[in-house]
Structures are given as C-alpha cells and as structure tokens.
C-alpha atoms as a PDB file:
ATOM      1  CA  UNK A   1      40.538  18.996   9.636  1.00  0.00           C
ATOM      2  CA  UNK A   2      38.210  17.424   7.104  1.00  0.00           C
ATOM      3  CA  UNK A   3      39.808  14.787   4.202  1.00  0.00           C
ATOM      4  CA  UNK A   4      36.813  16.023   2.076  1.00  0.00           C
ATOM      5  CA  UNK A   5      34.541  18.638   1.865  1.00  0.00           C
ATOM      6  CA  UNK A   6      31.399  17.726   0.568  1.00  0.00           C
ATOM      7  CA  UNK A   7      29.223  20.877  -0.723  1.00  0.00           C
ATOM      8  CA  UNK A   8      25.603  20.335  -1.955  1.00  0.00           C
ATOM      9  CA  UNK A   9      22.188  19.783  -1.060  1.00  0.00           C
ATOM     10  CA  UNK A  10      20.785  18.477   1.946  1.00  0.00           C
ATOM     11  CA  UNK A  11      17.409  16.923   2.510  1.00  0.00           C
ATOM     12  CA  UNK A  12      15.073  15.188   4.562  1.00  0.00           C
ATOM     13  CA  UNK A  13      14.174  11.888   3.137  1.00  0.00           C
ATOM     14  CA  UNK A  14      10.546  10.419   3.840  1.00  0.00           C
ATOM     15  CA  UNK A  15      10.552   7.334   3.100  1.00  0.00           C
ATOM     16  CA  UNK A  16       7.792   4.324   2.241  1.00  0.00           C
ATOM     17  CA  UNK A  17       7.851   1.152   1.231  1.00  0.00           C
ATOM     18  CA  UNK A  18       6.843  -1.074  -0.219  1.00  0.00           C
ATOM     19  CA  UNK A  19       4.834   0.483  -2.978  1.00  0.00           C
ATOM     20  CA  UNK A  20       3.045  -1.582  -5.116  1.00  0.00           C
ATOM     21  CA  UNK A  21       1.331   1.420  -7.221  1.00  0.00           C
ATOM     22  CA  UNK A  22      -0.097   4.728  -6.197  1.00  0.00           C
ATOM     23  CA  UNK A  23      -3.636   5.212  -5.156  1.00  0.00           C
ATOM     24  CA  UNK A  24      -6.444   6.709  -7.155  1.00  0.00           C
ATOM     25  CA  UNK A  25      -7.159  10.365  -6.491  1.00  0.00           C
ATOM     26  CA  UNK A  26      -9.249  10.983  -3.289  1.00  0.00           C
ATOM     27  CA  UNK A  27      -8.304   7.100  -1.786  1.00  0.00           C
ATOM     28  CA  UNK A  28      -5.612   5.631   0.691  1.00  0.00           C
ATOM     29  CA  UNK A  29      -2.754   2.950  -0.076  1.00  0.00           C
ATOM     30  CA  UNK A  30      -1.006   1.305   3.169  1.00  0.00           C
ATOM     31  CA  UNK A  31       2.375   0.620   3.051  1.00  0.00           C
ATOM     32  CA  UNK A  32       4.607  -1.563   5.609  1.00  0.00           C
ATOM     33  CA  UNK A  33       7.284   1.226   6.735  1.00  0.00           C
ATOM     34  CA  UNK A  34       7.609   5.046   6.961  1.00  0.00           C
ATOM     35  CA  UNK A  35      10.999   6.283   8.340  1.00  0.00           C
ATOM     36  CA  UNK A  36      12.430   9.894   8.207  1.00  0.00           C
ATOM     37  CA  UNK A  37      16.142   9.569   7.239  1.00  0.00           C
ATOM     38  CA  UNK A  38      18.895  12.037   6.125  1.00  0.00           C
ATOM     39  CA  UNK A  39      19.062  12.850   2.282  1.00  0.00           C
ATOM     40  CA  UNK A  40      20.585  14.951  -0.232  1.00  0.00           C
ATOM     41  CA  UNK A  41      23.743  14.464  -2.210  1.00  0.00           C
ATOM     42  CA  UNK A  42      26.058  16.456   0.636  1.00  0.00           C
ATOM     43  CA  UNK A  43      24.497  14.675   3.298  1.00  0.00           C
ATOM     44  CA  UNK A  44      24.668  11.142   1.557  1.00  0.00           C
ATOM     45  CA  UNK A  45      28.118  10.983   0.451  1.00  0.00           C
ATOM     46  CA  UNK A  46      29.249  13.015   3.814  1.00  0.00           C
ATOM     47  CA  UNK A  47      27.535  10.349   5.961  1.00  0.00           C
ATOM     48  CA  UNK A  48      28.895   7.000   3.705  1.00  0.00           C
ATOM     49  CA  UNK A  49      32.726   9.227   3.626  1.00  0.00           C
ATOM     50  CA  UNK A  50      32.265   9.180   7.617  1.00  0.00           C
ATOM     51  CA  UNK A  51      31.498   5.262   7.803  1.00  0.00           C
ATOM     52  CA  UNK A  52      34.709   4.171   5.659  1.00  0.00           C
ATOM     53  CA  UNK A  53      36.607   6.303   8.255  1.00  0.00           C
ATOM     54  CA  UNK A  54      37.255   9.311   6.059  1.00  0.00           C
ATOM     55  CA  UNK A  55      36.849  13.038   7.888  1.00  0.00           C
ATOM     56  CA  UNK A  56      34.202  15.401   6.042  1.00  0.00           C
ATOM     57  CA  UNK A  57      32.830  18.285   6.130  1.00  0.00           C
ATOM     58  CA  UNK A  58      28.881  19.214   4.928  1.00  0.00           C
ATOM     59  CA  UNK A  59      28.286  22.905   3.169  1.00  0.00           C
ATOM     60  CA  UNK A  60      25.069  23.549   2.064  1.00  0.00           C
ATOM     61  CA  UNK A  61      21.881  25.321   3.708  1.00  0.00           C
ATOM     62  CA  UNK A  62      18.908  23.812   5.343  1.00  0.00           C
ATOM     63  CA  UNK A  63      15.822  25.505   7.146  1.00  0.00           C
ATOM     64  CA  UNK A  64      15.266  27.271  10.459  1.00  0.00           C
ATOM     65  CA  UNK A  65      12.488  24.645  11.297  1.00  0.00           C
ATOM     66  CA  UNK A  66      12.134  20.880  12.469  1.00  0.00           C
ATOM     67  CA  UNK A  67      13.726  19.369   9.677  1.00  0.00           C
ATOM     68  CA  UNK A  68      16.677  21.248   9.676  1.00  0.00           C
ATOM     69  CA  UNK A  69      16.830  20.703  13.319  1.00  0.00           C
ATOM     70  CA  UNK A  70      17.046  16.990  12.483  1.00  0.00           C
ATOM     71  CA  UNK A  71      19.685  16.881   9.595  1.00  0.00           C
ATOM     72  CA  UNK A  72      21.858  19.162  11.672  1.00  0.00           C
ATOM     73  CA  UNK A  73      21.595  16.688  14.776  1.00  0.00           C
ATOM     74  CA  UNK A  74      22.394  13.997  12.851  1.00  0.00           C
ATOM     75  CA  UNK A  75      25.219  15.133  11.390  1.00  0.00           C
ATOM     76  CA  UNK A  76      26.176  16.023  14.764  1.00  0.00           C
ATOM     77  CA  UNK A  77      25.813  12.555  15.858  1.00  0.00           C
ATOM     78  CA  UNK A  78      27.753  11.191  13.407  1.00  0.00           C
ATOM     79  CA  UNK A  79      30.815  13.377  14.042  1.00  0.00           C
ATOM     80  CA  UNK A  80      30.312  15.052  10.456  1.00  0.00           C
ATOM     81  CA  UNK A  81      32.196  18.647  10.521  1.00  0.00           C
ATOM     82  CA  UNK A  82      28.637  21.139  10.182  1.00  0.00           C
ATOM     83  CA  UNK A  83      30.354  25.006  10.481  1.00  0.00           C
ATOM     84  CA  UNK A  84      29.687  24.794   6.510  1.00  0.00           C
ATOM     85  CA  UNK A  85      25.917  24.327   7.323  1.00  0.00           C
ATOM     86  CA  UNK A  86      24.366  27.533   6.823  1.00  0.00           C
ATOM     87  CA  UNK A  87      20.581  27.818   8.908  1.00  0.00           C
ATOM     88  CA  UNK A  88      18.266  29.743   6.294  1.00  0.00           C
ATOM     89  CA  UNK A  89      15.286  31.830   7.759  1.00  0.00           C
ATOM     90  CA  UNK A  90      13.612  32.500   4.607  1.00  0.00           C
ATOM     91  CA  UNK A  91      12.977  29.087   3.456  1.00  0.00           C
ATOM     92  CA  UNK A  92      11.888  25.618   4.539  1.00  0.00           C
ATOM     93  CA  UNK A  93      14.413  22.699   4.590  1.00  0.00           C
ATOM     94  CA  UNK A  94      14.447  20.806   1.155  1.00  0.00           C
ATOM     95  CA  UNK A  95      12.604  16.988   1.844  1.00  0.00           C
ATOM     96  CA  UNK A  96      12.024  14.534  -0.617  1.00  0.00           C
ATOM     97  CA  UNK A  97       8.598  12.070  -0.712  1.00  0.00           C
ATOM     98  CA  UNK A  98      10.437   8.450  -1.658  1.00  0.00           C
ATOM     99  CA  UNK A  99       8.264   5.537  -2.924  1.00  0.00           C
ATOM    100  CA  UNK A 100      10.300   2.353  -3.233  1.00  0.00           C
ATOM    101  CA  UNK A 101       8.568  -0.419  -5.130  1.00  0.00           C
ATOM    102  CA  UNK A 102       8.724  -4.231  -3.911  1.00  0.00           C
ATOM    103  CA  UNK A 103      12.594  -4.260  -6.231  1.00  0.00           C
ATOM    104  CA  UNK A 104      13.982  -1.251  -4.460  1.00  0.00           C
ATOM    105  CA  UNK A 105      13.278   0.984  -7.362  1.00  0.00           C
ATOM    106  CA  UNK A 106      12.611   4.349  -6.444  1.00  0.00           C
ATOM    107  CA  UNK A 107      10.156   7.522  -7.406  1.00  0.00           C
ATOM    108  CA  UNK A 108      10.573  10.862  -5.718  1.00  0.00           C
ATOM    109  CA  UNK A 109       8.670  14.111  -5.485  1.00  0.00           C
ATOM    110  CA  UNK A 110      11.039  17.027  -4.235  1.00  0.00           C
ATOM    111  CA  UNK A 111      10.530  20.298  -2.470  1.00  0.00           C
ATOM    112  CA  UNK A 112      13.941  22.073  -3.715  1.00  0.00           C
ATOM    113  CA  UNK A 113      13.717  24.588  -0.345  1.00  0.00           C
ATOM    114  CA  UNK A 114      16.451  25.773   0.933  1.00  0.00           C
ATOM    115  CA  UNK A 115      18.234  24.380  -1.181  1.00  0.00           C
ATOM    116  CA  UNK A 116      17.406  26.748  -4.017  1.00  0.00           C
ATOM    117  CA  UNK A 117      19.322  29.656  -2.253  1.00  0.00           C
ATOM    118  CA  UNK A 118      22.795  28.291  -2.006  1.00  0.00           C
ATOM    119  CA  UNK A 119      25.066  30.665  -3.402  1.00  0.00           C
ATOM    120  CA  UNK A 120      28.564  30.881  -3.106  1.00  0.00           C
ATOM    121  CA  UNK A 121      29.177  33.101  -0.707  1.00  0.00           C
ATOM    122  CA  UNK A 122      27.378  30.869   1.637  1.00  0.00           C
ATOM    123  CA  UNK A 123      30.773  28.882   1.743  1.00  0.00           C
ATOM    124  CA  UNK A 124      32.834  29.423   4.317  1.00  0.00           C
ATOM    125  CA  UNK A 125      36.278  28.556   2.962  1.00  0.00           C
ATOM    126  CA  UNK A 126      37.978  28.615   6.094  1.00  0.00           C
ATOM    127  CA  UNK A 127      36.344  25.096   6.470  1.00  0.00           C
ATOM    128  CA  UNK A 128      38.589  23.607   3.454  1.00  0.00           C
ATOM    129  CA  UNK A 129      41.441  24.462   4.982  1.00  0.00           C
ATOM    130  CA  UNK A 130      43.660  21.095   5.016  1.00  0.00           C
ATOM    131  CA  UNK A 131      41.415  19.387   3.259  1.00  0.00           C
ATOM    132  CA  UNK A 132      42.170  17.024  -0.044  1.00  0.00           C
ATOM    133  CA  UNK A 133      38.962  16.824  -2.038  1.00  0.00           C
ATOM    134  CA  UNK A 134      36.609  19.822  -2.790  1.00  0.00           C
ATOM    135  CA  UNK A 135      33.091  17.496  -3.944  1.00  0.00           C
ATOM    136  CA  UNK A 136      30.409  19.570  -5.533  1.00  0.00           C
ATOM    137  CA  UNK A 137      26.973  17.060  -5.038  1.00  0.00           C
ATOM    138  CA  UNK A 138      23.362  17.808  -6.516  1.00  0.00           C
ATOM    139  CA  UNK A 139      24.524  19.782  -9.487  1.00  0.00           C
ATOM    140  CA  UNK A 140      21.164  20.676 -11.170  1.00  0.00           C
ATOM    141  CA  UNK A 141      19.315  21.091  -7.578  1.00  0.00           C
ATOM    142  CA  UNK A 142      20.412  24.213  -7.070  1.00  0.00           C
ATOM    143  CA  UNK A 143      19.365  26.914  -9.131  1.00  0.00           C
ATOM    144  CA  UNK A 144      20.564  29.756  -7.739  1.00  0.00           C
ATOM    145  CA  UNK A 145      24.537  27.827  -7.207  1.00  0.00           C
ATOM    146  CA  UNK A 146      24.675  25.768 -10.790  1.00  0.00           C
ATOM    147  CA  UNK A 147      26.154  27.081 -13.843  1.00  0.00           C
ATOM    148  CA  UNK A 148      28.665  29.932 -13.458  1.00  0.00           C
ATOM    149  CA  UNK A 149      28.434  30.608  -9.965  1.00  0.00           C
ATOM    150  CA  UNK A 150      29.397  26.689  -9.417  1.00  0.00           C
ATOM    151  CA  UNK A 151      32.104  27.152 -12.002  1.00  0.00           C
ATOM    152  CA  UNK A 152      34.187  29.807 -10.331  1.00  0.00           C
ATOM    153  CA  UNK A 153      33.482  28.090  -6.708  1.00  0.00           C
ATOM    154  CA  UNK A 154      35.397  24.955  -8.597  1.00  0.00           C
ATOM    155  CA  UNK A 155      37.908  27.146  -9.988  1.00  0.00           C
ATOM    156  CA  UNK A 156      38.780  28.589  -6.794  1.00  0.00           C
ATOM    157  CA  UNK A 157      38.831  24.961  -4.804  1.00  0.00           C
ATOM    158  CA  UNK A 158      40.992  24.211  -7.828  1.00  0.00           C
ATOM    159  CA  UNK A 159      43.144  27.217  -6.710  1.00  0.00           C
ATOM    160  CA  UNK A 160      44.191  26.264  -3.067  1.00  0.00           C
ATOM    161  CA  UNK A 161      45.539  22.931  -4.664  1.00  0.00           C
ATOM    162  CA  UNK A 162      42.068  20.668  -3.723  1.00  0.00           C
ATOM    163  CA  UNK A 163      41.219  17.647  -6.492  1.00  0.00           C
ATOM    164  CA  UNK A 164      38.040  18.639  -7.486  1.00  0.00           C
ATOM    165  CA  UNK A 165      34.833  16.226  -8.284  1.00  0.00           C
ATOM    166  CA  UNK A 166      31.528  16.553  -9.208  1.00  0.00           C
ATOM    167  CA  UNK A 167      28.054  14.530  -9.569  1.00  0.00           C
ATOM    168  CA  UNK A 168      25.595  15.576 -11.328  1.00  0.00           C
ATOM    169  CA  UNK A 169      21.899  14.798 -10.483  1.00  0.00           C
ATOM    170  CA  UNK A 170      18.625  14.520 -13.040  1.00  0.00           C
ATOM    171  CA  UNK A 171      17.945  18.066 -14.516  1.00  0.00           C
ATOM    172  CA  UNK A 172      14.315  18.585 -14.791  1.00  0.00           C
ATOM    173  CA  UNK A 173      14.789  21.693 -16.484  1.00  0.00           C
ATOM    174  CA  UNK A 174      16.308  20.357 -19.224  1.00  0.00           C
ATOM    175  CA  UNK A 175      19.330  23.135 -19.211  1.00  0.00           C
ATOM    176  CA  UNK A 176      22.042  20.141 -19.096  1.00  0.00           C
ATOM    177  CA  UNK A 177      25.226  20.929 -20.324  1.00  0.00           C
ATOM    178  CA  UNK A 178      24.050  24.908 -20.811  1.00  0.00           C
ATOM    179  CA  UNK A 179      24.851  24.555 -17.048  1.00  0.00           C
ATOM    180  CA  UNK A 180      27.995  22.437 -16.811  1.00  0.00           C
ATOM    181  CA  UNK A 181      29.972  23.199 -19.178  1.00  0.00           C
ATOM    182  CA  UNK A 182      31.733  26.163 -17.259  1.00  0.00           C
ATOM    183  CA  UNK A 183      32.482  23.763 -14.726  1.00  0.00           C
ATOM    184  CA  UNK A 184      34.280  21.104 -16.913  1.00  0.00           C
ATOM    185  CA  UNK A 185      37.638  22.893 -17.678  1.00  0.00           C
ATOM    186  CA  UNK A 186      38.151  22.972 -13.550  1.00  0.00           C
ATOM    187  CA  UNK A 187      36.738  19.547 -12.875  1.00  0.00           C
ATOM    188  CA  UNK A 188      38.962  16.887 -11.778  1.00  0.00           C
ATOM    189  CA  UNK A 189      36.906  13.757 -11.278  1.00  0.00           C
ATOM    190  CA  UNK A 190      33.163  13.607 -12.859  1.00  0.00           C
ATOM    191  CA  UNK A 191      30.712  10.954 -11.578  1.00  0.00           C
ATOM    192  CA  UNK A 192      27.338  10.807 -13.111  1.00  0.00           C
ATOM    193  CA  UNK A 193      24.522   8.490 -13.684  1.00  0.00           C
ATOM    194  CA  UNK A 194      24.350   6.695 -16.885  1.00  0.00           C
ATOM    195  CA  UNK A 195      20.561   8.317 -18.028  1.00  0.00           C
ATOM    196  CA  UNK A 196      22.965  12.035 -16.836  1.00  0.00           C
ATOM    197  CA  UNK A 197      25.781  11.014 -18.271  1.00  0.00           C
ATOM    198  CA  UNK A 198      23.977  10.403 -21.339  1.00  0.00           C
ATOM    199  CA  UNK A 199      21.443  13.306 -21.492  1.00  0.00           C
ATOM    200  CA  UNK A 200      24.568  15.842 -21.026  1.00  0.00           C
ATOM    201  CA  UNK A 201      26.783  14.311 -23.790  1.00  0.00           C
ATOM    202  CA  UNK A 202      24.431  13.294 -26.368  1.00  0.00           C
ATOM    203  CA  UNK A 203      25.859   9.757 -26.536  1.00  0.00           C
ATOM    204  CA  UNK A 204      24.427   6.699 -26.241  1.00  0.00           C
ATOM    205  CA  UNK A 205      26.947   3.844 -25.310  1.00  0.00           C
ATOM    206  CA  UNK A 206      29.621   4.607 -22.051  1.00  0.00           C
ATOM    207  CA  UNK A 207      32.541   4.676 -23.797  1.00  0.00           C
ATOM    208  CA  UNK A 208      31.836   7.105 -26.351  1.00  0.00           C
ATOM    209  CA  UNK A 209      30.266   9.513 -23.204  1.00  0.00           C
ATOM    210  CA  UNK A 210      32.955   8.831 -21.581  1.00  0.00           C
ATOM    211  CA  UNK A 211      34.915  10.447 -24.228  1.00  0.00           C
ATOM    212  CA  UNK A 212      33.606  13.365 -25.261  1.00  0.00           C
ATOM    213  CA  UNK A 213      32.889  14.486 -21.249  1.00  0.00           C
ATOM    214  CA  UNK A 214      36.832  13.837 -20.897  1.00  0.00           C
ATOM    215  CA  UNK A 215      37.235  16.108 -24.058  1.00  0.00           C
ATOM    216  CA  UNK A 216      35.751  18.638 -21.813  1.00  0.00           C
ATOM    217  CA  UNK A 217      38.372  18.863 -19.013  1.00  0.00           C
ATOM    218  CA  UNK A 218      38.052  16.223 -16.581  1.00  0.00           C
ATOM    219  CA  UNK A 219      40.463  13.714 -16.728  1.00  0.00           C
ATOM    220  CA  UNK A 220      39.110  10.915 -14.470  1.00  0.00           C
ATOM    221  CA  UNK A 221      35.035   9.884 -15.614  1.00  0.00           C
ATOM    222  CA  UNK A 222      32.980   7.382 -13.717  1.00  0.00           C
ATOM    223  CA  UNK A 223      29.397   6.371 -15.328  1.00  0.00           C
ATOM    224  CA  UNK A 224      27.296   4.882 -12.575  1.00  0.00           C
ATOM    225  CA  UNK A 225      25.729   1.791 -14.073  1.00  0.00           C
ATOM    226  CA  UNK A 226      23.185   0.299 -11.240  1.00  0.00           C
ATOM    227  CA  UNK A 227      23.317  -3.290 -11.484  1.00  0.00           C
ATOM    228  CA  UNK A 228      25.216  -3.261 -14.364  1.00  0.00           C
ATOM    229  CA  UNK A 229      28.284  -1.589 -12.260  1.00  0.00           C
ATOM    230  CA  UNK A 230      30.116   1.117 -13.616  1.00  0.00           C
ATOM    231  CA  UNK A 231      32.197   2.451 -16.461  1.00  0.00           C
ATOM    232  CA  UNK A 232      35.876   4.680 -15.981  1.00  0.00           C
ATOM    233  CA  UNK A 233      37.863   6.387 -18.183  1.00  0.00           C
ATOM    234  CA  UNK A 234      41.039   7.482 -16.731  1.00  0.00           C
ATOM    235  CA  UNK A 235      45.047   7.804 -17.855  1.00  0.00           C
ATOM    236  CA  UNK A 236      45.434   4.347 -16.749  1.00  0.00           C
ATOM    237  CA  UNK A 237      42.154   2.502 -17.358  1.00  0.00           C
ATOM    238  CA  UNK A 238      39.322   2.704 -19.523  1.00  0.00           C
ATOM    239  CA  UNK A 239      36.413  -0.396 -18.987  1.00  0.00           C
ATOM    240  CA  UNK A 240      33.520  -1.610 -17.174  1.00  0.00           C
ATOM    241  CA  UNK A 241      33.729  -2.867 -13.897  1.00  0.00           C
ATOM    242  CA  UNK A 242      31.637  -5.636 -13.115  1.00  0.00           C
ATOM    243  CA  UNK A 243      28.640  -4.822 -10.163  1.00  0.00           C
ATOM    244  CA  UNK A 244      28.199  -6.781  -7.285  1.00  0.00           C
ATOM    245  CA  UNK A 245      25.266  -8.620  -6.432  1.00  0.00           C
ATOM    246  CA  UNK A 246      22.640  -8.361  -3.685  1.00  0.00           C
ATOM    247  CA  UNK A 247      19.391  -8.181  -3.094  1.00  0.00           C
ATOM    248  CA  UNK A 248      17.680  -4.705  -3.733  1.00  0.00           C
ATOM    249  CA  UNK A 249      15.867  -3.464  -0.935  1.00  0.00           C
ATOM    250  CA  UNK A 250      16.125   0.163  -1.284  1.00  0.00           C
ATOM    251  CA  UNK A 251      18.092   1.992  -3.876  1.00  0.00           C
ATOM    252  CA  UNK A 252      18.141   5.860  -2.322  1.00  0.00           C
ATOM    253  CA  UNK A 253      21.318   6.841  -1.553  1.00  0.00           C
ATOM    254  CA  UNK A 254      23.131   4.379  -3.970  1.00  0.00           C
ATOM    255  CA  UNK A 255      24.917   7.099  -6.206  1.00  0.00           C
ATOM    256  CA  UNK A 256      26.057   9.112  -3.724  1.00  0.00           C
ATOM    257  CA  UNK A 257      27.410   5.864  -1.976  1.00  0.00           C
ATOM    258  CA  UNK A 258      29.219   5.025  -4.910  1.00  0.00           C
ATOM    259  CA  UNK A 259      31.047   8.504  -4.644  1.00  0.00           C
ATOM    260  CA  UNK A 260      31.986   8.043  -1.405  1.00  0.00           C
ATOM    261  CA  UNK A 261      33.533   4.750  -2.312  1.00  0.00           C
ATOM    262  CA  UNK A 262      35.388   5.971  -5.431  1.00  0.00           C
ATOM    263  CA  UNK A 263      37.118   9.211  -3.234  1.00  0.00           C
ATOM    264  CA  UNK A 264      37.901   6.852  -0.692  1.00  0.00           C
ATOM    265  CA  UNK A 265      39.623   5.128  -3.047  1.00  0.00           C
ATOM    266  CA  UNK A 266      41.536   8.164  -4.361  1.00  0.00           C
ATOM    267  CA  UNK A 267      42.433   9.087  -0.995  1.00  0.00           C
ATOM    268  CA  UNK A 268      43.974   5.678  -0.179  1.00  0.00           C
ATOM    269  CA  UNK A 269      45.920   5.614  -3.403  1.00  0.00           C
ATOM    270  CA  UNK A 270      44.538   2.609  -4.985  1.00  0.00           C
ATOM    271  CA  UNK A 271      44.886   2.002  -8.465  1.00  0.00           C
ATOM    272  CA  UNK A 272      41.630   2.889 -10.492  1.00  0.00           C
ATOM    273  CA  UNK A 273      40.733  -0.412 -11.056  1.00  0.00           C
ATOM    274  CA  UNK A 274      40.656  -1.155  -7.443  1.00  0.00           C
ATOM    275  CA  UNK A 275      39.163   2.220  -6.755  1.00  0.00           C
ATOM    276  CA  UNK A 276      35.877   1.498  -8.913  1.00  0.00           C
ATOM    277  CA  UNK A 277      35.184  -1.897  -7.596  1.00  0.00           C
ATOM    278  CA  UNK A 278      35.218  -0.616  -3.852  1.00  0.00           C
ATOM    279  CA  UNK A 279      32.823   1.842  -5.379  1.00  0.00           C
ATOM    280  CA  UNK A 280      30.751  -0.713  -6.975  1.00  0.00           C
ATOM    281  CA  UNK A 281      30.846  -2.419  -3.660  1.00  0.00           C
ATOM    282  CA  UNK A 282      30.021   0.015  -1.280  1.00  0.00           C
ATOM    283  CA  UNK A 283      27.040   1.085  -3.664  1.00  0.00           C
ATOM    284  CA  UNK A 284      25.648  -2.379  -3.307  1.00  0.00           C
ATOM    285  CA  UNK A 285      25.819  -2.905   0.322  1.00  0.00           C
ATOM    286  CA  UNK A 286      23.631   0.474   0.373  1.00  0.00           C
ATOM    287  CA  UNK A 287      20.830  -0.935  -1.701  1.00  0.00           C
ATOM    288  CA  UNK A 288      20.564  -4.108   0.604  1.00  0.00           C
ATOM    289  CA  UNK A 289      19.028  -1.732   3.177  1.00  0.00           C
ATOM    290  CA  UNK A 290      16.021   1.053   3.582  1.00  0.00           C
ATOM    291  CA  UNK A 291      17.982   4.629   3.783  1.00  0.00           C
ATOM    292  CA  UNK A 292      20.058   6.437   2.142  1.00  0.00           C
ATOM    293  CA  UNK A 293      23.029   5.438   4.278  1.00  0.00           C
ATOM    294  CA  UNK A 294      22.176   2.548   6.467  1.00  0.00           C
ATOM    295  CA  UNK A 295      23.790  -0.048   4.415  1.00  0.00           C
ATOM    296  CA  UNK A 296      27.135   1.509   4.510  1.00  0.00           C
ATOM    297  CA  UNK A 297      29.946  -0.791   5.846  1.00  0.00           C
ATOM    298  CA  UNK A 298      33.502   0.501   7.367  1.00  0.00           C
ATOM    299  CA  UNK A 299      36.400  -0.004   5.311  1.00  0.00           C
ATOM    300  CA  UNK A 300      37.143  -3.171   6.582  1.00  0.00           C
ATOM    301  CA  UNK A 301      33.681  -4.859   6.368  1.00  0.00           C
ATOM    302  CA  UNK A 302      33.344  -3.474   2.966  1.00  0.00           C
ATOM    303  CA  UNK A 303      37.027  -4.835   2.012  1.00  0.00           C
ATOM    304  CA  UNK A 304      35.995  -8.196   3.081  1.00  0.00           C
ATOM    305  CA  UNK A 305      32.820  -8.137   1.042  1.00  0.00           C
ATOM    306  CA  UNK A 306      34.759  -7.957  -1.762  1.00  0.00           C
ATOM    307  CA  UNK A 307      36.512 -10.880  -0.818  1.00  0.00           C
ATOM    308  CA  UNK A 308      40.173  -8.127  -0.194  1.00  0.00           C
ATOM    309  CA  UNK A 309      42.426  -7.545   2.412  1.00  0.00           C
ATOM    310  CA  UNK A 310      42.770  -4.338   4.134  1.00  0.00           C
ATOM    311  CA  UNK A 311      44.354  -1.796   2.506  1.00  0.00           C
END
C-alpha cells in the first residue's frame, strides 16, 4: 500500500539545452542535448517520493498513444503504484517543450492534453486505501479538476483521515485564488512558488503571504524560494531556511522535488525545521542535473549532503 498518493498531471518532458536564445522565425538554432524524460507535477514528486524510499501512488490521465505508453512504462520501472493512471482515448498525452538556458533557467510551452479532462471521478479511491498523504500537484493545469471539483476531492481525502497537501502551479488564466479558495478550508499542508504564492495572496514579502494563506485554512505553508531556499509557517516555526548551494544545470523538476522532500519529512516525523532543509536539499541536488528527477538522491545520500546522520 502506497505512503502517498500523489494526484495530478502527468507529462512528457522534451527537453534541450543549452539555449542561448531562440531563433528568428523561419531559421534553425542547435543545441547540445535533447532527451525525452517524465514530467508533470504527479509524476515528479511520485518519482523523487520513490527515490527517498517512500511508496506512492500516481492518479492522473495520460493518452492512448506513444507518450503515454512511455510515462506509464516508466512508472512501471520505477516500481511507482499506476492503477490510479487512467488511459484517455479522446485526447493526446500532455508534453511540455523545455528550453534551459546556459544557468539552468527554464522556459516552457505546454500542450495541457489529457490532462485537461481529469475529473474526479477518474479517481479510484480504492487506491488510497492505507495510505498517509492525499497530494493534489498541478493545481491550475487542470481545468476541468481545479476549483470546486478539487475542493470536495480534498474534502473527502480529508474524510478517510489522509493529511492533505497541495502545490499550486503558474495560472495562466489569471483565475488564482477564484479557484483555490474552496480548497483552503480542507488543506493541510500548502506548498507554492514564491511568484504563486504571491500572485494568490496579494502580498509581497513571505511572511506576510505566509499569513494571510494560513488565515485561509492550512495550517502548515511552505514558499519555495529557488536559490534563496524557502520560507514555513507552521505551529512550531515560522522563518527562512537557508538554500543549499550547487551548480544549476537544469532547474525542471525542482518544485516538485522540494515536495517530495518536505512529505518525506512529515512522514519521518522530523521537526519542521529539519523537514524544510531536507526539502531545500533534495531540491538542489535536482537542479545539479538535466531532468526532472535525475538528480534525486536516496535518503541516505541526501542526509549526508546535508552534512546529517540517518534518520
């Protein structure tokens, strides 16, 4: 039985770099490398949960076509649970185009796919059964799941006694909090991006977003800094946490490997403090490498990159 059940989007990553600037219309740029790797929010956090020896299950939908064929494979491979992966015939598997410029930074065109018919009656709760952590990934790709129908899948996790968290990814709609705010009264961990974190509350500086989102119903809020590390509000912490230091090569995946680090810490029962800077860490080793999951460590490798014991 899964620890965590990981429900989002899942997508095929294409991804090139370096990129030093896009060609002109009509002409042809050459970069080094060109890989085809796992993506999506689900995926990404499932995968990086898997490598610091936690069990997960993926729920979400992909394609009936080559792509789909791949993500589900891998997943396979990697001894991810997949009887939450639902095979859509009506749409094409979601894929992202990544550019990664020579200091990891990323740009992304995204083909939302079948993605954009997850609804919830697509889970299959059966699949949570035993499990500790309900994760909602993606919130804002999925237009037909976000909002209320995301807000009563939450409440219902929330229901068979599973901690529920969330992480919210860029809305280019611009609904923001129109769409998350029924979800906040039954959320109990929220992770998001500082340029999220700060488009949904209105606030500028982390500690006054941090704040107000709590105001809302979660009680534990991370604010995923990049290279500045990350700020938490919780009952028995509120600070920055300092980042750890490497050298970018690619930055996909980093977010969603900074969730997998922070409910790996939960799990384990680590104090918050503790819990963040595993985060912080196991975000970092996942920018030293191309992919959204390749840089991920076990629990032990990533423990002695912080300089810790086990445990």
């Amino acid at each position: 039985m899964p620890d965590v059940v990981c429900v989002g989007i899942l997508v095929a990553d294409i991804v090139a770099y370096p990129l030093v600037g896009l060609p002109e219309e009509g002409k042809l740029k050459l970069v080094e490398n060109m890989e085809l790797h796992t993506g999506g929010c689900a995926v990404n956090t499932g995968t990086a949960l898997k490598k610091l020896g936690v069990d997960v299950a993926v729920v979400g939908k992909v394609g009936d076509d080559p792509l789909g064929d791949f993500l589900v494979s891998q997943l396979e491979k990697r001894d991810i649970n997949i009887q939450g992966v639902v095979r859509d015939k009506t749409r094409k598997t979601s894929a992202t185009m990544v550019f990664v410029s020579e200091t990891g930074e990323r740009t992304f065109l995204h083909y939302t796919g079948a993605n954009a018919t997850m609804r919830p009656e697509d889970i299959r709760w059966e699949v949570a059964r035993g499990a500790r952590v309900f994760h909602l990934g993606g919130f804002f790709l999925m237009p037909g799941f976000d909002g209320d129908p995301a807000a009563e899948v939450l409440r219902h996790a929330k229901s068979l006694g599973l901690m529920t968290s969330l992480d919210t990814a860029w809305d280019d709609q611009g609904h923001w909090m129109k769409l998350l705010a029924p979800c906040m009264p039954y959320i109990d961990v929220f992770i998001s991006s500082l340029s999220e974190a700060q488009m949904l509350s209105g606030e500028v500086e982390p500690p006054r977003i941090a704040a107000k989102l709590a105001d809302m119903g979660p009680r534990l809020i991370a604010i995923k800094m990049g290279p500045d590390g990350s700020y938490i509000l919780s009952p028995e912490f509120e600070g920055f946490i300092p980042p750890f230091v490497v050298k970018a090569v690619d930055g996909t995946g980093a977010g969603d490997a900074f969730v997998a680090g922070f409910l790996t810490g939960l799990l384990m029962g680590w104090d918050i403090k503790k819990t963040a800077r595993f985060a912080n860490a196991v975000g970092a080793l996942c920018v030293s490498c191309a992919g959204a999951s390749t840089g991920i460590r076990t629990l032990s490798e990533t423990l002695a990159f912080m300089g810790e014991e086990k445990g």
